[in-house]
Protein backbone atom coordinates (compact mmCIF):
# COMPACT_ATOMS: atom_id res chain seq x y z
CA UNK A 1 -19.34 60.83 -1.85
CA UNK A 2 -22.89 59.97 -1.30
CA UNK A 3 -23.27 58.45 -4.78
CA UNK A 4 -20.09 56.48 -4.41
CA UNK A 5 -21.69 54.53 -1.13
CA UNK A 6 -24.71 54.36 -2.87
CA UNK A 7 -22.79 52.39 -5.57
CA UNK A 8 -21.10 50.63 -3.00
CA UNK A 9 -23.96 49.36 -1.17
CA UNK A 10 -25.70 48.13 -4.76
CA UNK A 11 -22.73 46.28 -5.09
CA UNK A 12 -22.58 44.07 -2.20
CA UNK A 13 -26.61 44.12 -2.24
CA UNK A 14 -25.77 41.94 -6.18
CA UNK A 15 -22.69 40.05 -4.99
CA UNK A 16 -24.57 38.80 -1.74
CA UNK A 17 -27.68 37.86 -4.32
CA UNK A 18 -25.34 35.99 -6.76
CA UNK A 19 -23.67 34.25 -3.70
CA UNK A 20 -27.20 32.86 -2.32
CA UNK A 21 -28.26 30.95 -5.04
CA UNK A 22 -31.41 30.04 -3.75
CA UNK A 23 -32.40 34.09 -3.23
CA UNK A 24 -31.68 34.65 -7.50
CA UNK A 25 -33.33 31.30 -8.34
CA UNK A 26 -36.19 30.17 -9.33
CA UNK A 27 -38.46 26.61 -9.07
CA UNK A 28 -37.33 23.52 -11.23
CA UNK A 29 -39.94 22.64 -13.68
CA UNK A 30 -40.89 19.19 -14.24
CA UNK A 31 -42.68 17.31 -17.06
CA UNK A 32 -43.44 13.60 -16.94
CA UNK A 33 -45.17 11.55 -19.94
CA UNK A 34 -45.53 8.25 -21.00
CA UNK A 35 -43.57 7.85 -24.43
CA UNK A 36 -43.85 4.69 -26.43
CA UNK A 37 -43.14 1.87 -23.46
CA UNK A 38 -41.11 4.64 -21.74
CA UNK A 39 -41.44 7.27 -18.45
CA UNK A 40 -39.73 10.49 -19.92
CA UNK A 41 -39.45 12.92 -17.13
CA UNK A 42 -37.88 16.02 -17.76
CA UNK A 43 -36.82 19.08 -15.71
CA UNK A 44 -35.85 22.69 -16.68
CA UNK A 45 -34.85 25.46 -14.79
CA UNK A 46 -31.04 25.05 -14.13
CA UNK A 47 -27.77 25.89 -15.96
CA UNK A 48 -26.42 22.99 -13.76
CA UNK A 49 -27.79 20.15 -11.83
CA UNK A 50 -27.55 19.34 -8.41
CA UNK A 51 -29.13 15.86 -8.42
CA UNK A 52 -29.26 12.61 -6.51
CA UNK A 53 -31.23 9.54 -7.98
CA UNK A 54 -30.85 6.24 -6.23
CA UNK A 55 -32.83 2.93 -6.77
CA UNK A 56 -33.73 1.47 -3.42
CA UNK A 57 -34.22 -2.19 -3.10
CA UNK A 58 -37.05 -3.79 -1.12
CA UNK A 59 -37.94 -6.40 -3.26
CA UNK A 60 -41.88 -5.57 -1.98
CA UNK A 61 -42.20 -2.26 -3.67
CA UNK A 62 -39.63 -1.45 -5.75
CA UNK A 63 -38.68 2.23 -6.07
CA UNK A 64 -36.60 5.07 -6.96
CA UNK A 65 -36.01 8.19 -5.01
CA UNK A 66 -35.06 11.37 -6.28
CA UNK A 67 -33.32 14.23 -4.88
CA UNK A 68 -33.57 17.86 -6.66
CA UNK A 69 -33.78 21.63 -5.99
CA UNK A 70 -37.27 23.26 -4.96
CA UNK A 71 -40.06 22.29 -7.61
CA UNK A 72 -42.54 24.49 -8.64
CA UNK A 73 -46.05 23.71 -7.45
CA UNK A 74 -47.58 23.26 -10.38
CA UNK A 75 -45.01 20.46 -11.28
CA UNK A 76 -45.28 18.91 -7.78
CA UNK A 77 -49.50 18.41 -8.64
CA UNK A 78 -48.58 17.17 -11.96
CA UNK A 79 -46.19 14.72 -10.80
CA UNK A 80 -48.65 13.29 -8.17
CA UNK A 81 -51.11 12.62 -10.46
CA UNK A 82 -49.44 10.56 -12.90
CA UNK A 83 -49.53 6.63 -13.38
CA UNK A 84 -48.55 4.54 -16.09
CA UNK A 85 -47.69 0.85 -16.86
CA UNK A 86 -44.06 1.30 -15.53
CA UNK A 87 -45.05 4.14 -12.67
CA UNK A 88 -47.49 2.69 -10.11
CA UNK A 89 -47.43 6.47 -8.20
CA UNK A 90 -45.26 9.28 -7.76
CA UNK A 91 -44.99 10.95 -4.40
CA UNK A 92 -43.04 14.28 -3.57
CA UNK A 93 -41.74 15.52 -0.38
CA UNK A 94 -41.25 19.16 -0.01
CA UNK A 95 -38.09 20.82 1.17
CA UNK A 96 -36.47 17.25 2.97
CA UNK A 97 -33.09 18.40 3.05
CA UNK A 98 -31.35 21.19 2.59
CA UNK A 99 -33.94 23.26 0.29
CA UNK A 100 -34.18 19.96 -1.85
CA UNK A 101 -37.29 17.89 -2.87
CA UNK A 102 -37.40 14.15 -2.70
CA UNK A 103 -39.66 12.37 -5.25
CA UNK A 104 -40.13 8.84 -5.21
CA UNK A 105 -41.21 6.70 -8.22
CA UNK A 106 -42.89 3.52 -7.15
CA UNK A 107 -42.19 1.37 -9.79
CA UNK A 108 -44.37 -1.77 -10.85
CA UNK A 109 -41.65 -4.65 -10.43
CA UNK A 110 -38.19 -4.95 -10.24
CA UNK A 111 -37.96 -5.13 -14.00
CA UNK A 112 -38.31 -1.48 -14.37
CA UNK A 113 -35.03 0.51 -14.44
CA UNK A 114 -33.79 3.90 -15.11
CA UNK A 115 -31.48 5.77 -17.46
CA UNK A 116 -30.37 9.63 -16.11
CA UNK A 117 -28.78 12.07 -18.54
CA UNK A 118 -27.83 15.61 -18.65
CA UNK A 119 -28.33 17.52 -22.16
CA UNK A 120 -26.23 21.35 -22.87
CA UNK A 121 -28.30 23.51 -25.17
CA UNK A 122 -31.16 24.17 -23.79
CA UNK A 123 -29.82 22.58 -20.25
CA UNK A 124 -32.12 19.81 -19.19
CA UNK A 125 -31.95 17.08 -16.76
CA UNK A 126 -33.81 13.99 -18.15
CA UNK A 127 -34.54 10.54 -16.43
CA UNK A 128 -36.29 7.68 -18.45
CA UNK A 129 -37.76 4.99 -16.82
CA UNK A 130 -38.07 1.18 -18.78
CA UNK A 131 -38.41 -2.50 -19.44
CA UNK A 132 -35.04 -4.17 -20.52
CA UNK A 133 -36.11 -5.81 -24.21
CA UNK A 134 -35.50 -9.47 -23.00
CA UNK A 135 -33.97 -11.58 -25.89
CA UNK A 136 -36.52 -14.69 -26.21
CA UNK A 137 -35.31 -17.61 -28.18
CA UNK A 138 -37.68 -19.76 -29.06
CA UNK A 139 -36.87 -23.52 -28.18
CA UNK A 140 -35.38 -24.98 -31.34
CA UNK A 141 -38.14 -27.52 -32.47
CA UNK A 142 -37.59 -30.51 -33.41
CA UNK A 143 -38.05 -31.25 -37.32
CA UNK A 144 -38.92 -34.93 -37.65
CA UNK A 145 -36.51 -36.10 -40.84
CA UNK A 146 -38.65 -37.34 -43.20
CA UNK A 147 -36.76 -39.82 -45.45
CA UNK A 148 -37.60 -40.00 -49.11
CA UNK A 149 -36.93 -42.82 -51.47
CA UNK A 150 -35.55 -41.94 -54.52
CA UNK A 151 -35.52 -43.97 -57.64
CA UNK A 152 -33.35 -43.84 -60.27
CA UNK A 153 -34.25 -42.60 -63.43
CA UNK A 154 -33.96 -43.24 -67.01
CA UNK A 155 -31.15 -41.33 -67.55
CA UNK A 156 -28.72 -43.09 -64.60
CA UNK A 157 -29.42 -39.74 -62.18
């Protein structure tokens, strides 16, 4: 009888642990580098994401905020620290809601925009920051016709 309570108890103790997922989890890991004109940010740590990433307009300092479960400390330094062409400053705020971080990315000008994507195997959460490639046409110039006078030949052509 005593053994079967004991076995009853571990029970519970597991299901109440794999109900709280913040009590069986552990920090999101976050790596940011600049890649070839691009921000590549990338986070581990999750089977699935719980995410929110929203651009916010103020024409003055254009930015985008991020919402995403706890991130380790190290990543949080790392994150602060890093500026690029595209990334003026990165700024995290710990635990604003709900157990969530919120980093904003204060971008350089409104130019800069944002791709998010999820990938399976191993699961990552990835957001790119970018410059659109604009499509410049040059102004057609203007060829001045130059006009040639031809003479015939001896053969008639």
């Amino acid at each position: 009888m005593v053994l079967f309570s004991l076995m009853l108890s571990f029970a519970s103790f597991s299901s109440a642990a794999d109900v709280n997922p913040v009590a069986s989890t552990r920090p999101v890991i976050a790596e940011i580098s600049f890649q070839n004109d691009t921000v590549h940010l990338e986070m581990t740590g999750r089977q699935t994401w719980k995410y929110d990433l929203n651009r916010i307009s103020d024409s003055k300092k254009p930015m985008v905020q991020m919402e995403v479960e706890s991130l380790s400390i190290n990543s949080v330094n790392s994150l602060e620290k890093f500026k690029s062409q595209l990334v003026k400053s990165v700024q995290v705020k710990r635990n604003s809601t709900q157990g969530h971080d919120q980093i904003t990315f204060n971008l350089i000008n409104t130019k800069v925009e944002q791709f998010d994507y999820l990938t399976d195997e191993p699961s990552r959460l990835i957001v790119d920051f970018y410059t659109k490639a604009e499509s410049v046409k040059a102004p057609a110039k203007k060829i001045k016709a130059k006009h040639f006078k031809v003479e015939p030949t001896l053969d008639g052509f």
